[in-house]
PDB file of N, CA and C in Angstrom:
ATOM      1  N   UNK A   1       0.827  -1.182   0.000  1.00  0.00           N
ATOM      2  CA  UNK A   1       0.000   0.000   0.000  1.00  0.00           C
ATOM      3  C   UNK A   1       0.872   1.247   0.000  1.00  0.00           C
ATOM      4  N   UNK A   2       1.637   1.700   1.200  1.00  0.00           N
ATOM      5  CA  UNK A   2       2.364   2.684   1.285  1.00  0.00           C
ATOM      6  C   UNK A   2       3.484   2.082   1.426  1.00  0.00           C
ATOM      7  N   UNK A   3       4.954   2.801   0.975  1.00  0.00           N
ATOM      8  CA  UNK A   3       6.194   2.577   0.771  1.00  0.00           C
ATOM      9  C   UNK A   3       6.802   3.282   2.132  1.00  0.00           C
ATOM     10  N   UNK A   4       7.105   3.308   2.767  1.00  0.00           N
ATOM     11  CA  UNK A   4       7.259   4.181   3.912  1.00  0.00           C
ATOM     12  C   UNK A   4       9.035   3.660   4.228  1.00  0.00           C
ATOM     13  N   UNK A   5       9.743   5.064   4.045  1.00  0.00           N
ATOM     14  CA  UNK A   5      11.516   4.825   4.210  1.00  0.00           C
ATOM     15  C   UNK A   5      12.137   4.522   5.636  1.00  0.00           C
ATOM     16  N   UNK A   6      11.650   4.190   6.677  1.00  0.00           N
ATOM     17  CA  UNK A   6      11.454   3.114   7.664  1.00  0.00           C
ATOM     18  C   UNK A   6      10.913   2.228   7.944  1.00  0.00           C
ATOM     19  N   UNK A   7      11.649   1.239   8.304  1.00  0.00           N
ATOM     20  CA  UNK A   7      10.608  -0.084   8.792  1.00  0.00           C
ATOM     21  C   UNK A   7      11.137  -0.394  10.761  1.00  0.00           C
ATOM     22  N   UNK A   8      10.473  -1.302  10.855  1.00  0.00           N
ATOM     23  CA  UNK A   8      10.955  -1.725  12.200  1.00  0.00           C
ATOM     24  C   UNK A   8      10.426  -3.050  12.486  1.00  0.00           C
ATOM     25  N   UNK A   9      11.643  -4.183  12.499  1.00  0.00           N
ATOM     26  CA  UNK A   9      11.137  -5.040  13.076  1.00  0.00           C
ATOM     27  C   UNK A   9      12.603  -6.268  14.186  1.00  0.00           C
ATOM     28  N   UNK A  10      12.088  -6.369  14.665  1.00  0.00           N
ATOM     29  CA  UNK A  10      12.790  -7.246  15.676  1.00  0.00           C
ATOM     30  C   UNK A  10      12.784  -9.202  15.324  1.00  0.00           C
ATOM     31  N   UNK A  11      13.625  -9.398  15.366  1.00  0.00           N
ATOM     32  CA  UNK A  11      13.974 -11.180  15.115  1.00  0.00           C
ATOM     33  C   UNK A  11      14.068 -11.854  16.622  1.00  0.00           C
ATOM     34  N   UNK A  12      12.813 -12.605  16.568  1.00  0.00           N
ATOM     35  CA  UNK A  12      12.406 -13.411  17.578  1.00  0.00           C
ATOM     36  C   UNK A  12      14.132 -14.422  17.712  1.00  0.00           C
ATOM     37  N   UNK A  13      14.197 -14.552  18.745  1.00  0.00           N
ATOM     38  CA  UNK A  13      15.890 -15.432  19.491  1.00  0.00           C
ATOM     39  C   UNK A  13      15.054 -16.609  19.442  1.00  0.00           C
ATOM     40  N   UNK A  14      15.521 -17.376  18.851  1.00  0.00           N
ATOM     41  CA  UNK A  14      15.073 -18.930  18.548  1.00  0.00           C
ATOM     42  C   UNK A  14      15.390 -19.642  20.423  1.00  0.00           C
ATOM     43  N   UNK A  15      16.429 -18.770  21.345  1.00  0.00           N
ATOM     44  CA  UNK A  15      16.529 -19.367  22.341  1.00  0.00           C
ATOM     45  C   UNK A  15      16.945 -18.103  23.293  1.00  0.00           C
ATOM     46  N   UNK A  16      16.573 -18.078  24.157  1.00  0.00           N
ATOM     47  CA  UNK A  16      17.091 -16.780  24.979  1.00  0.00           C
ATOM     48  C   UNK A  16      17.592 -17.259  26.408  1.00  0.00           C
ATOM     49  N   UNK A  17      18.643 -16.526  26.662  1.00  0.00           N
ATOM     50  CA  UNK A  17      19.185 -16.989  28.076  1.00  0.00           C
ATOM     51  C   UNK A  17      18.759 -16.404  29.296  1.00  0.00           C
ATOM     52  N   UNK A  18      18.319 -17.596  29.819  1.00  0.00           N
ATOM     53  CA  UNK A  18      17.580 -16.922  31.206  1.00  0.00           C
ATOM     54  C   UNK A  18      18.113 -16.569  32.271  1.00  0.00           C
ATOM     55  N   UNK A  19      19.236 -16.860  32.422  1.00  0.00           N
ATOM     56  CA  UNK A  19      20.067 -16.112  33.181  1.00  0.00           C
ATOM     57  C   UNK A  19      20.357 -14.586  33.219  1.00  0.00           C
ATOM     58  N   UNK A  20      20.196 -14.325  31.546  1.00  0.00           N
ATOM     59  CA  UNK A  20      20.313 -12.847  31.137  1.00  0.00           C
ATOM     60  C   UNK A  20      19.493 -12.061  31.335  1.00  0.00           C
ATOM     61  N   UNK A  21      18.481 -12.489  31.278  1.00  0.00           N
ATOM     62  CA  UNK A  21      16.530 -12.180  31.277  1.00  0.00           C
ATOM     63  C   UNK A  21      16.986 -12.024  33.002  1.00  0.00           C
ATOM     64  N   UNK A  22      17.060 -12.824  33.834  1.00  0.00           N
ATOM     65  CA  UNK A  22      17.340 -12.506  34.893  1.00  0.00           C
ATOM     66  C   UNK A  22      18.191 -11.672  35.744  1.00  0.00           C
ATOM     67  N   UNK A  23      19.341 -11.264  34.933  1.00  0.00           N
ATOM     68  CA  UNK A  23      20.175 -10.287  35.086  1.00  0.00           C
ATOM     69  C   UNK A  23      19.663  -8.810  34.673  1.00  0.00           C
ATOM     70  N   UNK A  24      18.948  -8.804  33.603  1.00  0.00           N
ATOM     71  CA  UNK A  24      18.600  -7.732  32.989  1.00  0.00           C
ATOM     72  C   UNK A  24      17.253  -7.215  34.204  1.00  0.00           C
ATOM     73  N   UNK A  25      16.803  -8.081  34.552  1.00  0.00           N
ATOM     74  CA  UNK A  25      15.609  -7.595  35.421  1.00  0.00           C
ATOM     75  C   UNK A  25      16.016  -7.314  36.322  1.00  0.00           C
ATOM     76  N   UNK A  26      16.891  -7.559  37.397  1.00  0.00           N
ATOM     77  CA  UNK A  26      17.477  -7.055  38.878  1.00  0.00           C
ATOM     78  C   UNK A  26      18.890  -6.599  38.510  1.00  0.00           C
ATOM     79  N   UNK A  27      19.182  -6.314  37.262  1.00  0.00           N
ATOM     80  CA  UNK A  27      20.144  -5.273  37.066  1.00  0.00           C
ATOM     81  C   UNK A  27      20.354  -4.453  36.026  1.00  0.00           C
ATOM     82  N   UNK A  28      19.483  -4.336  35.262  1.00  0.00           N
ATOM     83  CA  UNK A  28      19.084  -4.126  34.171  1.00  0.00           C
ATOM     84  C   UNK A  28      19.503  -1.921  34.077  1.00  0.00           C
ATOM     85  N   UNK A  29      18.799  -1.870  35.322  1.00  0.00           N
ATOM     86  CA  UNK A  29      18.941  -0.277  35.911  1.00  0.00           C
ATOM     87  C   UNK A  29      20.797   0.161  35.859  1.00  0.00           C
ATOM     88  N   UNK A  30      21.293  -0.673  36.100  1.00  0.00           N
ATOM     89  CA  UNK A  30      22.494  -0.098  36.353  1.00  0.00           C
ATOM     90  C   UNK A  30      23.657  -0.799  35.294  1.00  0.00           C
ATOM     91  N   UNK A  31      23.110  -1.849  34.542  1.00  0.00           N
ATOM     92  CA  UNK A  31      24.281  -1.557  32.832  1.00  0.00           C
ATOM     93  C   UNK A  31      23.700  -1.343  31.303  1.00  0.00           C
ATOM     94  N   UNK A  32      22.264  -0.931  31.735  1.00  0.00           N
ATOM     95  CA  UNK A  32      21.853  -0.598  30.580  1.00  0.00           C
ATOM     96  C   UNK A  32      21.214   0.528  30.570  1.00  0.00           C
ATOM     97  N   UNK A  33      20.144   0.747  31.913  1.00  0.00           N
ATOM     98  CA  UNK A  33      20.019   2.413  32.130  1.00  0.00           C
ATOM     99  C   UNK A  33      20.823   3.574  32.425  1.00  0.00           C
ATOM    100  N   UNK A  34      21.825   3.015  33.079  1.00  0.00           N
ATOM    101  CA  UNK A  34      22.906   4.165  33.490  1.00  0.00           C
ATOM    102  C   UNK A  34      23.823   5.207  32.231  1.00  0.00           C
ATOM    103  N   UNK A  35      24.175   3.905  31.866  1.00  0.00           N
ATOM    104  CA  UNK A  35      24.904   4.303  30.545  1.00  0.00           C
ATOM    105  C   UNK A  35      24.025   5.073  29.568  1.00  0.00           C
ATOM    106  N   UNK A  36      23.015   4.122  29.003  1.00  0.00           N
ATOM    107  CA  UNK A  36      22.173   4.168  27.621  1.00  0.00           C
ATOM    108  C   UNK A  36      21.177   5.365  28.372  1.00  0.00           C
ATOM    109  N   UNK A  37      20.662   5.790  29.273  1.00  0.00           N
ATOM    110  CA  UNK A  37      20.280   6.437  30.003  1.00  0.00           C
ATOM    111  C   UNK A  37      20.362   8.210  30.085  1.00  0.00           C
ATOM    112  N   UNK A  38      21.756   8.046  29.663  1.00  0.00           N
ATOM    113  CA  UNK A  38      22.536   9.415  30.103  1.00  0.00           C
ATOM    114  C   UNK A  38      22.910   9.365  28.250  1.00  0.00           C
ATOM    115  N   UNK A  39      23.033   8.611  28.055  1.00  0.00           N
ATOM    116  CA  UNK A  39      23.601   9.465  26.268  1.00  0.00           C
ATOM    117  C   UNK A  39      21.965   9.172  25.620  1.00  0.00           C
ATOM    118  N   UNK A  40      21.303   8.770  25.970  1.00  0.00           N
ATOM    119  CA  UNK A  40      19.832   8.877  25.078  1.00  0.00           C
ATOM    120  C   UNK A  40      19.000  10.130  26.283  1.00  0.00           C
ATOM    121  N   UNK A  41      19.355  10.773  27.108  1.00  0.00           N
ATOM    122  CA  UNK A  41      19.206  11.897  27.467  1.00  0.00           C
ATOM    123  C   UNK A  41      19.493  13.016  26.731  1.00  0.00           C
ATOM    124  N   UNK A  42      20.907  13.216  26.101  1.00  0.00           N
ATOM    125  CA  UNK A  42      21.834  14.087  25.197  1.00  0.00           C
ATOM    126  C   UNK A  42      21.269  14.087  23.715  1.00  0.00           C
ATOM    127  N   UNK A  43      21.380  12.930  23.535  1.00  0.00           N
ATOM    128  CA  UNK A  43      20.561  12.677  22.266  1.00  0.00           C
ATOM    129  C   UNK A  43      19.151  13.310  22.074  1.00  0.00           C
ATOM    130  N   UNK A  44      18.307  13.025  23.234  1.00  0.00           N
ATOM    131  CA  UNK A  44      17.113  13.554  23.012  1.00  0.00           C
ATOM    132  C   UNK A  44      16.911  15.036  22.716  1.00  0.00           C
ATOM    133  N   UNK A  45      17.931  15.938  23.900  1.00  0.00           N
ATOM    134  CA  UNK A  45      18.240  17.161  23.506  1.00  0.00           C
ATOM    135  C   UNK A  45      18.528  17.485  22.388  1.00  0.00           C
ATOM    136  N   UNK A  46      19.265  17.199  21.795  1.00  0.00           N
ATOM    137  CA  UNK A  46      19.887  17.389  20.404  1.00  0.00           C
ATOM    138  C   UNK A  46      18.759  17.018  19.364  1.00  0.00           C
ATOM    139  N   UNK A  47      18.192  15.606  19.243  1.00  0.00           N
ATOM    140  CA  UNK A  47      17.367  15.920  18.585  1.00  0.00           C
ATOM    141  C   UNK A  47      15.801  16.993  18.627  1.00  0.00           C
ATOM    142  N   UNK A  48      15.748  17.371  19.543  1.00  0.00           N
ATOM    143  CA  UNK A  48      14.880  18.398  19.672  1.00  0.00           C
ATOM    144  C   UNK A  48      15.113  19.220  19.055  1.00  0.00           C
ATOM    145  N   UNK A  49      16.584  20.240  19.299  1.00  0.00           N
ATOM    146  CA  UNK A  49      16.588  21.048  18.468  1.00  0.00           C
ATOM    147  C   UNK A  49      16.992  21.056  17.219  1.00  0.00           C
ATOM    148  N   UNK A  50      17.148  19.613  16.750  1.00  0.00           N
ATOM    149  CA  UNK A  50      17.267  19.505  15.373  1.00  0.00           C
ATOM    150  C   UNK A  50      15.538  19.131  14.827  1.00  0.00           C
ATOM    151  N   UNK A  51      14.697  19.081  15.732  1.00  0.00           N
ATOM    152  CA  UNK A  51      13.264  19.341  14.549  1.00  0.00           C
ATOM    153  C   UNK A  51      13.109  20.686  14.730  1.00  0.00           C
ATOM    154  N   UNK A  52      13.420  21.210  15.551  1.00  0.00           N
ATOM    155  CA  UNK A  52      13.364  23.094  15.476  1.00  0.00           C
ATOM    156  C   UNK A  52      13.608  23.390  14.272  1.00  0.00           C
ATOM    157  N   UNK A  53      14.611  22.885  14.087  1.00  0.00           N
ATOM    158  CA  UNK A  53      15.618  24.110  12.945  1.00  0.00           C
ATOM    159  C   UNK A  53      15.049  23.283  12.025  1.00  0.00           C
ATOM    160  N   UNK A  54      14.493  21.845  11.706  1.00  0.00           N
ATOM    161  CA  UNK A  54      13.771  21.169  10.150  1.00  0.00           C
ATOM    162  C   UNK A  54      12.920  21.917  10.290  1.00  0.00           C
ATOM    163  N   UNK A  55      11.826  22.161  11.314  1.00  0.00           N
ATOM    164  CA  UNK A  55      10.683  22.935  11.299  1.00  0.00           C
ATOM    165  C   UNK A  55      11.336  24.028  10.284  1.00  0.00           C
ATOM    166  N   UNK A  56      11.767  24.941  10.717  1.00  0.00           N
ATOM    167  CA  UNK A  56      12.537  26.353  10.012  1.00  0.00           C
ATOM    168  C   UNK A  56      12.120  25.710   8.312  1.00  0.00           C
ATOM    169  N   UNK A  57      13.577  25.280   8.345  1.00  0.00           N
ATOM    170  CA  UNK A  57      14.043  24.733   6.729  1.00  0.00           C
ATOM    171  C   UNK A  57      12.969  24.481   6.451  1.00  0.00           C
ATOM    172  N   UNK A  58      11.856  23.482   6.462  1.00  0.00           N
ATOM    173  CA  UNK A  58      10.826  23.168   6.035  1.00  0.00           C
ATOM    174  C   UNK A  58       9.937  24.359   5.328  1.00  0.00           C
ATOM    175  N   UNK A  59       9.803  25.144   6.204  1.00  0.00           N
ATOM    176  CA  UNK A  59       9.112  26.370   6.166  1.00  0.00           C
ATOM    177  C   UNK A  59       9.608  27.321   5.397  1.00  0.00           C
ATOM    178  N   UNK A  60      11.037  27.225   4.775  1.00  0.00           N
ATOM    179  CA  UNK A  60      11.651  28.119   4.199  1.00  0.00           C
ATOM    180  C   UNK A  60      11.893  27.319   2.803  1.00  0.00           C
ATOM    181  N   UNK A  61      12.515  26.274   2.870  1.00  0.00           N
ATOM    182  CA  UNK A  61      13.231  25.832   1.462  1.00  0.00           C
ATOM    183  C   UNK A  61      11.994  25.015   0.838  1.00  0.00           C
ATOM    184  N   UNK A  62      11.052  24.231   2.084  1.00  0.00           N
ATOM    185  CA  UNK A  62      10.159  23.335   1.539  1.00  0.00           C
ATOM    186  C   UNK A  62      10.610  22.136   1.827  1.00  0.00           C
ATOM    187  N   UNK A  63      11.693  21.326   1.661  1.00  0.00           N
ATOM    188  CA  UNK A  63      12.034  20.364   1.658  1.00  0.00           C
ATOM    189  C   UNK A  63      12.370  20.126   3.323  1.00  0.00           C
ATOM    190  N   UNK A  64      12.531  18.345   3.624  1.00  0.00           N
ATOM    191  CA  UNK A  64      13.475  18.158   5.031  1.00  0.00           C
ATOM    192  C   UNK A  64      14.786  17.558   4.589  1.00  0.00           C
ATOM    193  N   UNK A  65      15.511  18.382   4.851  1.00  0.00           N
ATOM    194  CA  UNK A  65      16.971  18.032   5.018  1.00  0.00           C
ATOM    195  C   UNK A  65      17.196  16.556   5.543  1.00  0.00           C
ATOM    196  N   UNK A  66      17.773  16.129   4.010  1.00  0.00           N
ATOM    197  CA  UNK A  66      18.568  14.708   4.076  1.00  0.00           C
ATOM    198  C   UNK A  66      19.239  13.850   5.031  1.00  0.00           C
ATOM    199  N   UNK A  67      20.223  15.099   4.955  1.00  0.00           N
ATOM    200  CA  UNK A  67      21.220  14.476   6.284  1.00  0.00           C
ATOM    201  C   UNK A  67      20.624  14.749   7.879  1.00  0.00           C
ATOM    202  N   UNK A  68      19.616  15.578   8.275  1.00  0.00           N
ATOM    203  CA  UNK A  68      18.934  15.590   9.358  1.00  0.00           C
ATOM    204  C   UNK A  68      18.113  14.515   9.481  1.00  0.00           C
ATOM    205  N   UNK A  69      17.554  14.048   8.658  1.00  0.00           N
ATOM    206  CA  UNK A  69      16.909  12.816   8.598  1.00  0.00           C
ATOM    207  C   UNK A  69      17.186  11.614   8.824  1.00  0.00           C
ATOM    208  N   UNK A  70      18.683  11.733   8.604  1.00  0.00           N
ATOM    209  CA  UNK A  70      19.326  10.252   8.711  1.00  0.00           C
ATOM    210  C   UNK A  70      19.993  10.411  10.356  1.00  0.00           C
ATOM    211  N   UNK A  71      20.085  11.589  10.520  1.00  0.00           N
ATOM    212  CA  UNK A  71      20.548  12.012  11.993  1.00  0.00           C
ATOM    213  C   UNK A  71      19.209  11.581  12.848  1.00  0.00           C
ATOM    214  N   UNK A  72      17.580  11.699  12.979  1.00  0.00           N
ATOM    215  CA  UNK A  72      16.453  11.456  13.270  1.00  0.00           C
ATOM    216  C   UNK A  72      16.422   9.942  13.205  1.00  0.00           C
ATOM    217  N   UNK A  73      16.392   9.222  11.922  1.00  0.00           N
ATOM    218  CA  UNK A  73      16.592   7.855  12.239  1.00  0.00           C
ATOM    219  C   UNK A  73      17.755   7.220  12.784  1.00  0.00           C
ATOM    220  N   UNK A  74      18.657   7.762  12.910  1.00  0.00           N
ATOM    221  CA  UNK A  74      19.789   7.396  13.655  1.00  0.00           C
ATOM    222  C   UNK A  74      19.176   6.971  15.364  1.00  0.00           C
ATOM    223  N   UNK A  75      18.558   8.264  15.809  1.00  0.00           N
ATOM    224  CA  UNK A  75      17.979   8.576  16.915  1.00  0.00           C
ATOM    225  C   UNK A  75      16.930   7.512  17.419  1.00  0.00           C
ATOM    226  N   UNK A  76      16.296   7.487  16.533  1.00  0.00           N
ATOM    227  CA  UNK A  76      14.702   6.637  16.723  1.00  0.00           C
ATOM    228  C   UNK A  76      15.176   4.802  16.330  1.00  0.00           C
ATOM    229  N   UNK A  77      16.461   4.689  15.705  1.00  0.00           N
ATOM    230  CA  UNK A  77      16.873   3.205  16.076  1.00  0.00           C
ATOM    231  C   UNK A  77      17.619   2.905  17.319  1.00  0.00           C
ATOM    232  N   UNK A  78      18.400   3.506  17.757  1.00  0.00           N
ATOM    233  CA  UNK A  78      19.316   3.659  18.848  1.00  0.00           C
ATOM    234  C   UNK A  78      18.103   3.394  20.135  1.00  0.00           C
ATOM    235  N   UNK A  79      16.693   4.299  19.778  1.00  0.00           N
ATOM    236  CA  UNK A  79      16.291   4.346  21.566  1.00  0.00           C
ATOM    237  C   UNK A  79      15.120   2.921  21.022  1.00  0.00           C
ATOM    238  N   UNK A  80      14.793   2.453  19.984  1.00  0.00           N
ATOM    239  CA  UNK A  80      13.946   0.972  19.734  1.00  0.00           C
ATOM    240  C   UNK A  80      14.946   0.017  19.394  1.00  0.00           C
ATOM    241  N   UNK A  81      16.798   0.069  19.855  1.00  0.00           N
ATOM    242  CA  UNK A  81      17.060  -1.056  20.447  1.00  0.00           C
ATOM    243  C   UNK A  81      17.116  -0.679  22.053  1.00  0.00           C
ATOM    244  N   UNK A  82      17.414   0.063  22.435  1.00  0.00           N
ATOM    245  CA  UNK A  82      17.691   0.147  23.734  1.00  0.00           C
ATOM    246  C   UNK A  82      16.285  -0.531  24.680  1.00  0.00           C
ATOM    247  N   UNK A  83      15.173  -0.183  23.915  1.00  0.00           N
ATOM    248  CA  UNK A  83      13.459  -0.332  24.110  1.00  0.00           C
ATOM    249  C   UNK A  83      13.871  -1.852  24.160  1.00  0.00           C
ATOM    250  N   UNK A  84      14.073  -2.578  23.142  1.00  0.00           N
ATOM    251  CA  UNK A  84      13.782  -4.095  22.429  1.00  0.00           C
ATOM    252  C   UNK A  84      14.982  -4.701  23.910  1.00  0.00           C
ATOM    253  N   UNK A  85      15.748  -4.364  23.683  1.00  0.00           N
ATOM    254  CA  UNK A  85      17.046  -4.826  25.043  1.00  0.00           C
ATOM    255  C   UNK A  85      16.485  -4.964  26.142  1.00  0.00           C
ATOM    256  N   UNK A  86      15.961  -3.901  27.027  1.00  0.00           N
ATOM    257  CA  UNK A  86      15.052  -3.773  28.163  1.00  0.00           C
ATOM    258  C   UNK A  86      14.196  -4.851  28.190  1.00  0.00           C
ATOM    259  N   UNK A  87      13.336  -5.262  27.510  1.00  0.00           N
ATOM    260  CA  UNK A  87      12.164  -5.296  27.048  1.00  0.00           C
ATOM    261  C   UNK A  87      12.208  -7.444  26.745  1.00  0.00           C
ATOM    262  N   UNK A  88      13.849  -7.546  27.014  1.00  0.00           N
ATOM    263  CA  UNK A  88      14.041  -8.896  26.811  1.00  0.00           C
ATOM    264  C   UNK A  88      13.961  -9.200  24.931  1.00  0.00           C
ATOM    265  N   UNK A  89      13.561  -8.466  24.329  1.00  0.00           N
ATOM    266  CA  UNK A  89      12.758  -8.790  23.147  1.00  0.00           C
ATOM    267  C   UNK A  89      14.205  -8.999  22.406  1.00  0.00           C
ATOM    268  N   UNK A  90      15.166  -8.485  22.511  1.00  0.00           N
ATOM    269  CA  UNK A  90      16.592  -9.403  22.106  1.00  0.00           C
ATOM    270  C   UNK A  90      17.786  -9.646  23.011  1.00  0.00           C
ATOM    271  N   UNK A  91      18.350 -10.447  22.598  1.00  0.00           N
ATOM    272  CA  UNK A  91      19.914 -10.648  23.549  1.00  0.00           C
ATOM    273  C   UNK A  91      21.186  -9.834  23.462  1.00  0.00           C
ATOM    274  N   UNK A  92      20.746  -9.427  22.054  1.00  0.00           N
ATOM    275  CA  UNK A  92      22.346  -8.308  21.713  1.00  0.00           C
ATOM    276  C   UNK A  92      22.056  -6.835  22.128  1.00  0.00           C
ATOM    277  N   UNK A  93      23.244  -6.432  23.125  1.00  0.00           N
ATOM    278  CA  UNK A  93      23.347  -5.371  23.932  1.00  0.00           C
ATOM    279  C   UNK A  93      23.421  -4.405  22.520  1.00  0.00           C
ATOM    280  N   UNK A  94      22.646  -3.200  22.929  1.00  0.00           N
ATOM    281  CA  UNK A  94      22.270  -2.348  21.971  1.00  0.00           C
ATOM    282  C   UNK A  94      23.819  -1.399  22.185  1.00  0.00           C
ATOM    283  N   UNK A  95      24.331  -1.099  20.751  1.00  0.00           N
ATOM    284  CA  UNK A  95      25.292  -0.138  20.771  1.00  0.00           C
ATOM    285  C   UNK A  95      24.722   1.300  21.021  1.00  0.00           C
ATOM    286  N   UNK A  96      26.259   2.144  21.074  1.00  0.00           N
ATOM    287  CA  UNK A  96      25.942   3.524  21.314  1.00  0.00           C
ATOM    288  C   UNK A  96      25.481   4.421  19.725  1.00  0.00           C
ATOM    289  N   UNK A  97      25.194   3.572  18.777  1.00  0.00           N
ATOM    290  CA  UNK A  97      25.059   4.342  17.369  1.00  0.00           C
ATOM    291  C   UNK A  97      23.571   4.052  16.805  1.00  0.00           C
ATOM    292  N   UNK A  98      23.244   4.559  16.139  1.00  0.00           N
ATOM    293  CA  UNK A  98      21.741   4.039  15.196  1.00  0.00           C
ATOM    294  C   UNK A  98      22.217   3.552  13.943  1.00  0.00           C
ATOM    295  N   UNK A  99      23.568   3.134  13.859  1.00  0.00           N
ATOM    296  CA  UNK A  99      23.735   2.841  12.426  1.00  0.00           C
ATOM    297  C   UNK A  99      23.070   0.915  13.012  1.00  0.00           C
ATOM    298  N   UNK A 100      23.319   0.754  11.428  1.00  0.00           N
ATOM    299  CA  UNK A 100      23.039  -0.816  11.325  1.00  0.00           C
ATOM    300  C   UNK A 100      23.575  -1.769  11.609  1.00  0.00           C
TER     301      UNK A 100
END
């Protein structure tokens, strides 16, 4: 129907370790919130005022800037692994980047 230049989907772990699942739940706060916590804080800032200034451009040139965009999805993969990690929904510790 619609072509839409994001997708999102997560790959079910054919086996997950419950030990980890168990680690992540009574410690979950302090090696994945602490860290991922404090730079998806920074991040959030930043991207805020980067829809400010698309707002602007938008309003001026018409178009949304390319490379802000890829800076936005950068953003919005980074905090739906950090989400999916938490969340048990995968085993691989989410990096500090939104690349692939």
């Amino acid at each position: 129907m619609y072509n839409y230049p994001v997708q999102f989907s997560v790959d079910y772990p054919e086996r997950s370790s419950r030990w980890l699942v168990l680690a992540r739940f009574f410690l979950g706060w302090l090696y994945v919130g602490i860290p991922h916590g404090i730079f998806a804080l920074a991040y959030s800032f930043l991207s805020f005022f980067v829809v400010i200034f698309c707002y602007f451009v938008i309003l001026i040139k018409g178009a949304f800037p390319l490379r802000l965009f890829d800076f936005l999805l950068r953003y919005n993969r980074y905090l739906n692994r950090v989400i999916a990690y938490s969340l048990s929904m995968t085993d691989k510790y989410p990096p500090f980047s939104g690349r692939r």
